[in-house]
PDB file of N, CA and C in Angstrom:
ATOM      1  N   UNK A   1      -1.994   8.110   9.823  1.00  0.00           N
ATOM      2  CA  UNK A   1      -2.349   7.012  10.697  1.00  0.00           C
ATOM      3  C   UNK A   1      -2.054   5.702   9.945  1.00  0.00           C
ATOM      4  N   UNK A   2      -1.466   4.559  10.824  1.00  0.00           N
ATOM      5  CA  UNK A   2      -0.779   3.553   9.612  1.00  0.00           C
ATOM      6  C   UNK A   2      -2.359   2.843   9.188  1.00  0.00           C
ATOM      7  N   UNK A   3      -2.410   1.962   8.404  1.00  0.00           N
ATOM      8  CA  UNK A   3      -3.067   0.983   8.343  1.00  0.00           C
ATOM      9  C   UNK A   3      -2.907  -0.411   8.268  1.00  0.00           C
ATOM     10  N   UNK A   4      -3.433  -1.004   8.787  1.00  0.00           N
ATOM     11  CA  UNK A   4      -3.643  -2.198   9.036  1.00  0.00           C
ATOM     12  C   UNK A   4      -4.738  -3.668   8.430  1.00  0.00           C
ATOM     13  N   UNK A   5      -3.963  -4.803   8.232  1.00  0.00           N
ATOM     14  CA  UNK A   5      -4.456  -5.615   7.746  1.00  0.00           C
ATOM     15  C   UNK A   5      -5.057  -6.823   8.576  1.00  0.00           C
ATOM     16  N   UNK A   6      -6.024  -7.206   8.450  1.00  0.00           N
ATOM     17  CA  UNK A   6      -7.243  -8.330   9.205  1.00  0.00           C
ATOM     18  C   UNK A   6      -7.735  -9.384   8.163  1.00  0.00           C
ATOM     19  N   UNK A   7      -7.601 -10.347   8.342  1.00  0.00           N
ATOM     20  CA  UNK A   7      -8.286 -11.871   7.802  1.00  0.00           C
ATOM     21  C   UNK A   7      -9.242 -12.230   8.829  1.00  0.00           C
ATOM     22  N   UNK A   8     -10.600 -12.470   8.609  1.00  0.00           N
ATOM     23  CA  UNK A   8     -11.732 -12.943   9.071  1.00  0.00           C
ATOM     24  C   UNK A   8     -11.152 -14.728   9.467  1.00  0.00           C
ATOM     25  N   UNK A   9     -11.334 -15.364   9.936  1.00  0.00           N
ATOM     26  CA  UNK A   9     -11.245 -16.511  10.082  1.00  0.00           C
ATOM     27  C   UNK A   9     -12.556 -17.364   9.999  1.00  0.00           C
ATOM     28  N   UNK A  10     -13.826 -16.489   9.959  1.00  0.00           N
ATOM     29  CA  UNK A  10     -14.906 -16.943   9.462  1.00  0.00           C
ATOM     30  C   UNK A  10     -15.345 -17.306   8.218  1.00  0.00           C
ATOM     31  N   UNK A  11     -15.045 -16.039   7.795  1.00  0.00           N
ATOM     32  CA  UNK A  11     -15.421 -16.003   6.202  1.00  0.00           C
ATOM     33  C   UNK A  11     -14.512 -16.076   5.160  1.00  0.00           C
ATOM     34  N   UNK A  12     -13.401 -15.776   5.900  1.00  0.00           N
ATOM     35  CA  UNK A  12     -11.779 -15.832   4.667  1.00  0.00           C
ATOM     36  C   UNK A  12     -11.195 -14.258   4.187  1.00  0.00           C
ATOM     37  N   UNK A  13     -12.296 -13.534   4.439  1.00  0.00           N
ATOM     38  CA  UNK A  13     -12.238 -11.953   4.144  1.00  0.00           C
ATOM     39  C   UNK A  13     -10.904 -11.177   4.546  1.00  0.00           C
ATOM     40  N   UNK A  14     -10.201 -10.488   3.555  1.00  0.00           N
ATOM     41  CA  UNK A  14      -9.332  -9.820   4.163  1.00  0.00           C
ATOM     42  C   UNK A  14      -9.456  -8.155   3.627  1.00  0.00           C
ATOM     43  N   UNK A  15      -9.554  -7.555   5.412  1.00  0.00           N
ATOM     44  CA  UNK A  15      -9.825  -6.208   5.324  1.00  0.00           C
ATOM     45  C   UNK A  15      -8.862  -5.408   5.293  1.00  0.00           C
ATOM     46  N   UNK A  16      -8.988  -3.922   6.124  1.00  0.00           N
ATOM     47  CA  UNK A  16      -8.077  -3.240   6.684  1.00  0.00           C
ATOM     48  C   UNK A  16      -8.320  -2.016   7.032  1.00  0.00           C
ATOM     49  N   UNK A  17      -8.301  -1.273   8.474  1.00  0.00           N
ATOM     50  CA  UNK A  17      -8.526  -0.403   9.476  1.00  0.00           C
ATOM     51  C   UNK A  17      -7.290   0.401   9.578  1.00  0.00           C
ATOM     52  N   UNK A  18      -7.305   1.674   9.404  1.00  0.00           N
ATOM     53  CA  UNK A  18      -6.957   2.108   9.786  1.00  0.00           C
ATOM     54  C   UNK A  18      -6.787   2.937  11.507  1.00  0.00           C
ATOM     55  N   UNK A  19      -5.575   3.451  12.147  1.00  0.00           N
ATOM     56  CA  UNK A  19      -6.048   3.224  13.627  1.00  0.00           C
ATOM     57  C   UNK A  19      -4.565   3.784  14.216  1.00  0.00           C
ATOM     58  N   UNK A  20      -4.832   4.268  15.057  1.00  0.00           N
ATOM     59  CA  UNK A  20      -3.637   4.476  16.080  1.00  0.00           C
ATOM     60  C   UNK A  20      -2.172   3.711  16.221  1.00  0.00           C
ATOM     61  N   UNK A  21      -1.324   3.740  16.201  1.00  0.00           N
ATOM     62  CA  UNK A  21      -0.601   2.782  16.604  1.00  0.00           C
ATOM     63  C   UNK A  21      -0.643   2.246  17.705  1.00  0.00           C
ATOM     64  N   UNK A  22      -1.166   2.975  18.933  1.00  0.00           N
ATOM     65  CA  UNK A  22      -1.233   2.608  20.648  1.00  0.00           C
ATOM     66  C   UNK A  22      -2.328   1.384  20.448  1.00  0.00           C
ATOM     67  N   UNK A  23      -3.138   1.312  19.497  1.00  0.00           N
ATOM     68  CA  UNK A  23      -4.766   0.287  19.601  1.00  0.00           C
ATOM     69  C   UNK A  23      -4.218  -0.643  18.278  1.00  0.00           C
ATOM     70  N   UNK A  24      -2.952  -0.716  17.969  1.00  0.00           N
ATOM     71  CA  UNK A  24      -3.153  -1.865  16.954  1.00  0.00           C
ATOM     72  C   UNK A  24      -2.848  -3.106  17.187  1.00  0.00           C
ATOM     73  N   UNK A  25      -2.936  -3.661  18.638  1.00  0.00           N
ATOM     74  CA  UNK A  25      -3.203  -4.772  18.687  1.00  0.00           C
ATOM     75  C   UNK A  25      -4.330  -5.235  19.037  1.00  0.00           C
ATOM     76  N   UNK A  26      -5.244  -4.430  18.942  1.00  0.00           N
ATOM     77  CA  UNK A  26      -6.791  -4.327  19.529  1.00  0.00           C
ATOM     78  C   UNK A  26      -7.399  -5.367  18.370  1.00  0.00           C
ATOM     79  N   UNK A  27      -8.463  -6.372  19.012  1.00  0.00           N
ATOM     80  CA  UNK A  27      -9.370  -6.971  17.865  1.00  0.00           C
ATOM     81  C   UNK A  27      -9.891  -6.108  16.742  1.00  0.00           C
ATOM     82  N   UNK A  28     -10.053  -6.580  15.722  1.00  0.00           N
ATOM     83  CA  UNK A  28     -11.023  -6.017  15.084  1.00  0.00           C
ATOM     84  C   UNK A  28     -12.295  -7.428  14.101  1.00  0.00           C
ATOM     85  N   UNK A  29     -13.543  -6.397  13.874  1.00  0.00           N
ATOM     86  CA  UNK A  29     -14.540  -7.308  13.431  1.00  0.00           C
ATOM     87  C   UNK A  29     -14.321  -7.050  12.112  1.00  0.00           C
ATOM     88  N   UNK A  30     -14.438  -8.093  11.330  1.00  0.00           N
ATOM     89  CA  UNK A  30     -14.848  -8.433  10.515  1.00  0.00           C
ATOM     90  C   UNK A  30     -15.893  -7.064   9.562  1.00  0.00           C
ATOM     91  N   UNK A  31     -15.994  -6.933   8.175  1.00  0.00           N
ATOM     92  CA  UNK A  31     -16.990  -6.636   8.039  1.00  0.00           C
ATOM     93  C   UNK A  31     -18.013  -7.144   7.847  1.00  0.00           C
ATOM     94  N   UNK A  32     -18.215  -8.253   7.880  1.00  0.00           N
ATOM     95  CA  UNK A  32     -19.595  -9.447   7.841  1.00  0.00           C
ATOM     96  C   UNK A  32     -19.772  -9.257   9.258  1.00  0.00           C
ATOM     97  N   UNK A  33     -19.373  -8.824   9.815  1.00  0.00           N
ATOM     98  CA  UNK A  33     -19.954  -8.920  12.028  1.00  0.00           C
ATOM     99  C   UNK A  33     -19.115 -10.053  12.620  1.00  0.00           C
ATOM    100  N   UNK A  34     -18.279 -10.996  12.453  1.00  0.00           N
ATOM    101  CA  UNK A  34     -17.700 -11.710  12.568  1.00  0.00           C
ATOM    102  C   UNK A  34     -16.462 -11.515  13.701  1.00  0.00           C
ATOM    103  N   UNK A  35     -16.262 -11.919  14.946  1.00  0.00           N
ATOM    104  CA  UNK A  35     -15.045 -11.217  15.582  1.00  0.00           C
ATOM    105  C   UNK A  35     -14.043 -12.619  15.244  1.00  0.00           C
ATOM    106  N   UNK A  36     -13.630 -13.341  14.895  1.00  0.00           N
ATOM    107  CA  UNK A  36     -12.744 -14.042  14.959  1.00  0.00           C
ATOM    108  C   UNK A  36     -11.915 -13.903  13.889  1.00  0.00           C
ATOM    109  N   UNK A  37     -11.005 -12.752  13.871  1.00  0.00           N
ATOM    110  CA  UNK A  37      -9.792 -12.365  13.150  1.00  0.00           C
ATOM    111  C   UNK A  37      -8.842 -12.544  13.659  1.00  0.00           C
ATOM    112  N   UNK A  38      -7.694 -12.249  12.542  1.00  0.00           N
ATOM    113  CA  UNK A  38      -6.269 -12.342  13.166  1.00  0.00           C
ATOM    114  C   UNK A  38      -5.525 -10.727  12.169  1.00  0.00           C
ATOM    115  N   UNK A  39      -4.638 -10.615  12.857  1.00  0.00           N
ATOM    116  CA  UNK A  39      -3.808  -9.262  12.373  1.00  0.00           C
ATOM    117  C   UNK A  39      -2.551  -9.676  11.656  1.00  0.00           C
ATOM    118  N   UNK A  40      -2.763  -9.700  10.031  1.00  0.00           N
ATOM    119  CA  UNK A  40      -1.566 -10.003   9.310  1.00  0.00           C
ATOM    120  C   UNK A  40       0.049  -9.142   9.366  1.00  0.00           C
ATOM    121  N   UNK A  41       0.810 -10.055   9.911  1.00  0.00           N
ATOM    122  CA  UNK A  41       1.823  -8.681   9.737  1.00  0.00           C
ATOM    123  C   UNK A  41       2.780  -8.789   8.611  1.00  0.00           C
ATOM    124  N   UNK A  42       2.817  -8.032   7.702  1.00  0.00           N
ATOM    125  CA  UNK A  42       3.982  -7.737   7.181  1.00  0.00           C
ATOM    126  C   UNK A  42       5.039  -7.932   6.960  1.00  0.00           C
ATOM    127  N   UNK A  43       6.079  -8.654   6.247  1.00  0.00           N
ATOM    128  CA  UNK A  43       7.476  -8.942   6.294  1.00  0.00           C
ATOM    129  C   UNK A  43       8.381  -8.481   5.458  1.00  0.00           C
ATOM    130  N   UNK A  44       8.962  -7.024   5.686  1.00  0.00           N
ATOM    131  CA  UNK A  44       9.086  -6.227   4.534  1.00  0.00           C
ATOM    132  C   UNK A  44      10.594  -6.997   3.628  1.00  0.00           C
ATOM    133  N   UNK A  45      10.244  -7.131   2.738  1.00  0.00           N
ATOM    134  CA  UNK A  45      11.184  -7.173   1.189  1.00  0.00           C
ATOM    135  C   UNK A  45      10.938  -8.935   1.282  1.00  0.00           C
ATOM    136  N   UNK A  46      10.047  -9.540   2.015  1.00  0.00           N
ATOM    137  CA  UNK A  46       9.839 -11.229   2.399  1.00  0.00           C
ATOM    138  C   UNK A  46       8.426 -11.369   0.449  1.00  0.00           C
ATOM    139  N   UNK A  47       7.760 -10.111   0.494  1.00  0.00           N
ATOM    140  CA  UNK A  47       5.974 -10.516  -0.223  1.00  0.00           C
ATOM    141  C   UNK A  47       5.109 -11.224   0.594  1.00  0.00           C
ATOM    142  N   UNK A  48       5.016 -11.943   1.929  1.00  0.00           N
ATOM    143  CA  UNK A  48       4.470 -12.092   2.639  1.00  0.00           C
ATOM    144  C   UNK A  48       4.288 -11.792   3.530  1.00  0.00           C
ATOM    145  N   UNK A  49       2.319 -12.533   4.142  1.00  0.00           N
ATOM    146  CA  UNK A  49       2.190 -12.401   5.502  1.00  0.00           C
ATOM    147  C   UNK A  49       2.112 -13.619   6.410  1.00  0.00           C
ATOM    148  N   UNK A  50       1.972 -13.482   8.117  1.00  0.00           N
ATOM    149  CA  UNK A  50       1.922 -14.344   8.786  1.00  0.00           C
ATOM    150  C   UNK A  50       0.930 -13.699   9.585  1.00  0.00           C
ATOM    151  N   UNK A  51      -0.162 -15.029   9.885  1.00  0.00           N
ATOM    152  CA  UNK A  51      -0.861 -14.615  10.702  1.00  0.00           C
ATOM    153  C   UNK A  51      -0.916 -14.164  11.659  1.00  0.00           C
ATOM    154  N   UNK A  52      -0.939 -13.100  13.081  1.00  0.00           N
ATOM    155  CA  UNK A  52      -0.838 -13.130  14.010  1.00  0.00           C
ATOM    156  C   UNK A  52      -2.422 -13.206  15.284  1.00  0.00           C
ATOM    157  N   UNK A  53      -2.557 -13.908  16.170  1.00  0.00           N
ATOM    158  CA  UNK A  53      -3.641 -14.138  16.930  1.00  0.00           C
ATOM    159  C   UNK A  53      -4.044 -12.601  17.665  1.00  0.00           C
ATOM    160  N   UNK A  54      -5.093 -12.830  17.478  1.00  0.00           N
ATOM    161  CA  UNK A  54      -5.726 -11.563  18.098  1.00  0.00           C
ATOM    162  C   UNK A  54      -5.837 -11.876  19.636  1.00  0.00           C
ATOM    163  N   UNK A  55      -6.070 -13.227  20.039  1.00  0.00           N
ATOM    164  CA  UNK A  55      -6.605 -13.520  21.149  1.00  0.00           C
ATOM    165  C   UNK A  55      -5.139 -13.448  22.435  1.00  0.00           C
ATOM    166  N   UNK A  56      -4.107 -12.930  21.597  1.00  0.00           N
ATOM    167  CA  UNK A  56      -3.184 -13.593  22.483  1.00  0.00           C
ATOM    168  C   UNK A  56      -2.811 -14.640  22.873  1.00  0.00           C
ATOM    169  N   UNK A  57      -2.950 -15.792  22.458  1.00  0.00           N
ATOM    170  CA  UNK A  57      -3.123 -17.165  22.347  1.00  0.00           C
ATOM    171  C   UNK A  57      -2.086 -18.033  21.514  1.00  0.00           C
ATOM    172  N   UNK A  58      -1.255 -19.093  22.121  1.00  0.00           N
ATOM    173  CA  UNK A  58      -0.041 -19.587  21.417  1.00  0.00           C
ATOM    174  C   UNK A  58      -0.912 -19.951  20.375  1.00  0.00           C
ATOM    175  N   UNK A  59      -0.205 -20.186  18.782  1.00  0.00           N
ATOM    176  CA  UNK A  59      -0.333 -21.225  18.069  1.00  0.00           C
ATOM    177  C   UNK A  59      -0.294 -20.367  16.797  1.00  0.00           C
ATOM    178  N   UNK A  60       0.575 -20.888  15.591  1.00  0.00           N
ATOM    179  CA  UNK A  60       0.839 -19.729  14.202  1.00  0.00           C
ATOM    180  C   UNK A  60       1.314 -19.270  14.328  1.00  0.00           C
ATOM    181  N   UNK A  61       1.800 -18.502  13.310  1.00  0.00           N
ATOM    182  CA  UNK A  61       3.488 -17.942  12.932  1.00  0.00           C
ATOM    183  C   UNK A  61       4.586 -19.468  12.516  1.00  0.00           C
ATOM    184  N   UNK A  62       5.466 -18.733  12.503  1.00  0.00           N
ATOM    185  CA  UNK A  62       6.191 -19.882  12.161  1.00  0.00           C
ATOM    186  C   UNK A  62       6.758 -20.957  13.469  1.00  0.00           C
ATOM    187  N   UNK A  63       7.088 -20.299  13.751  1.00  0.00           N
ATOM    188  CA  UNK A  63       7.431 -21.460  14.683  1.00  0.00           C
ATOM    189  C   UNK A  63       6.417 -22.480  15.401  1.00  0.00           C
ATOM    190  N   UNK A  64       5.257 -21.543  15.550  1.00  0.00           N
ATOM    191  CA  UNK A  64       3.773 -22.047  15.973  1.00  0.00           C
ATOM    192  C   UNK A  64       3.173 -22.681  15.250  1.00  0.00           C
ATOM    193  N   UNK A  65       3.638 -22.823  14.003  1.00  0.00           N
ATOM    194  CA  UNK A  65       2.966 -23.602  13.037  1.00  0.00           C
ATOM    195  C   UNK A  65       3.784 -24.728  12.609  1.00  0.00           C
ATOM    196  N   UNK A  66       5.005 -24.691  12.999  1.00  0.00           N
ATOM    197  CA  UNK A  66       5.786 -26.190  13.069  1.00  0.00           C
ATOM    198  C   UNK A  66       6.578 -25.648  11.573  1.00  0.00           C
ATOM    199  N   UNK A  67       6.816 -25.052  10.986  1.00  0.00           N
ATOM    200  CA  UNK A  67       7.626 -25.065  10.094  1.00  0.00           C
ATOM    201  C   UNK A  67       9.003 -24.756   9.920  1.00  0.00           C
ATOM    202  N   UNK A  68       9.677 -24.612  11.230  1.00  0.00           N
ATOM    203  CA  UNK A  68      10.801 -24.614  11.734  1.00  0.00           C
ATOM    204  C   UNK A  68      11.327 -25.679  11.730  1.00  0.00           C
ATOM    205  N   UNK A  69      12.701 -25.356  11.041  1.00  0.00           N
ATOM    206  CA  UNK A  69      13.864 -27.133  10.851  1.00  0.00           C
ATOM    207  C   UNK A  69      14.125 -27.135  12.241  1.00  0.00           C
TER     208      UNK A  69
END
């Protein structure tokens, strides 16, 4: 089952759930109880991540974050 990475946006916390692939765009909480996360994805051979919104909601990533020439 893959696993998956979560940043709290409350607390700064970064977790990770393992989970289905069909439910991995599903919220997840926090382990402090906290629901306002986002789902880091991966950028393989990049060493980084970018945030992605849980809420479905424009704004972040790159282009969403204005760092596009």
């Amino acid at each position: 089952m893959p696993t998956y990475e979560f940043r709290c946006r409350a607390c700064g916390q970064t977790f990770t759930e393992s989970r289905p692939m069909a439910e991995s765009g599903e919220p997840a909480a926090c382990p402090q109880g906290h629901d306002d996360t986002v789902k880091l994805l991966a950028v393989a051979g990049a060493g980084i991540s970018v945030g992605e919104p849980n809420s479905g909601s424009s704004g972040g990533g790159c282009c969403g974050g204005g760092c596009c020439a």
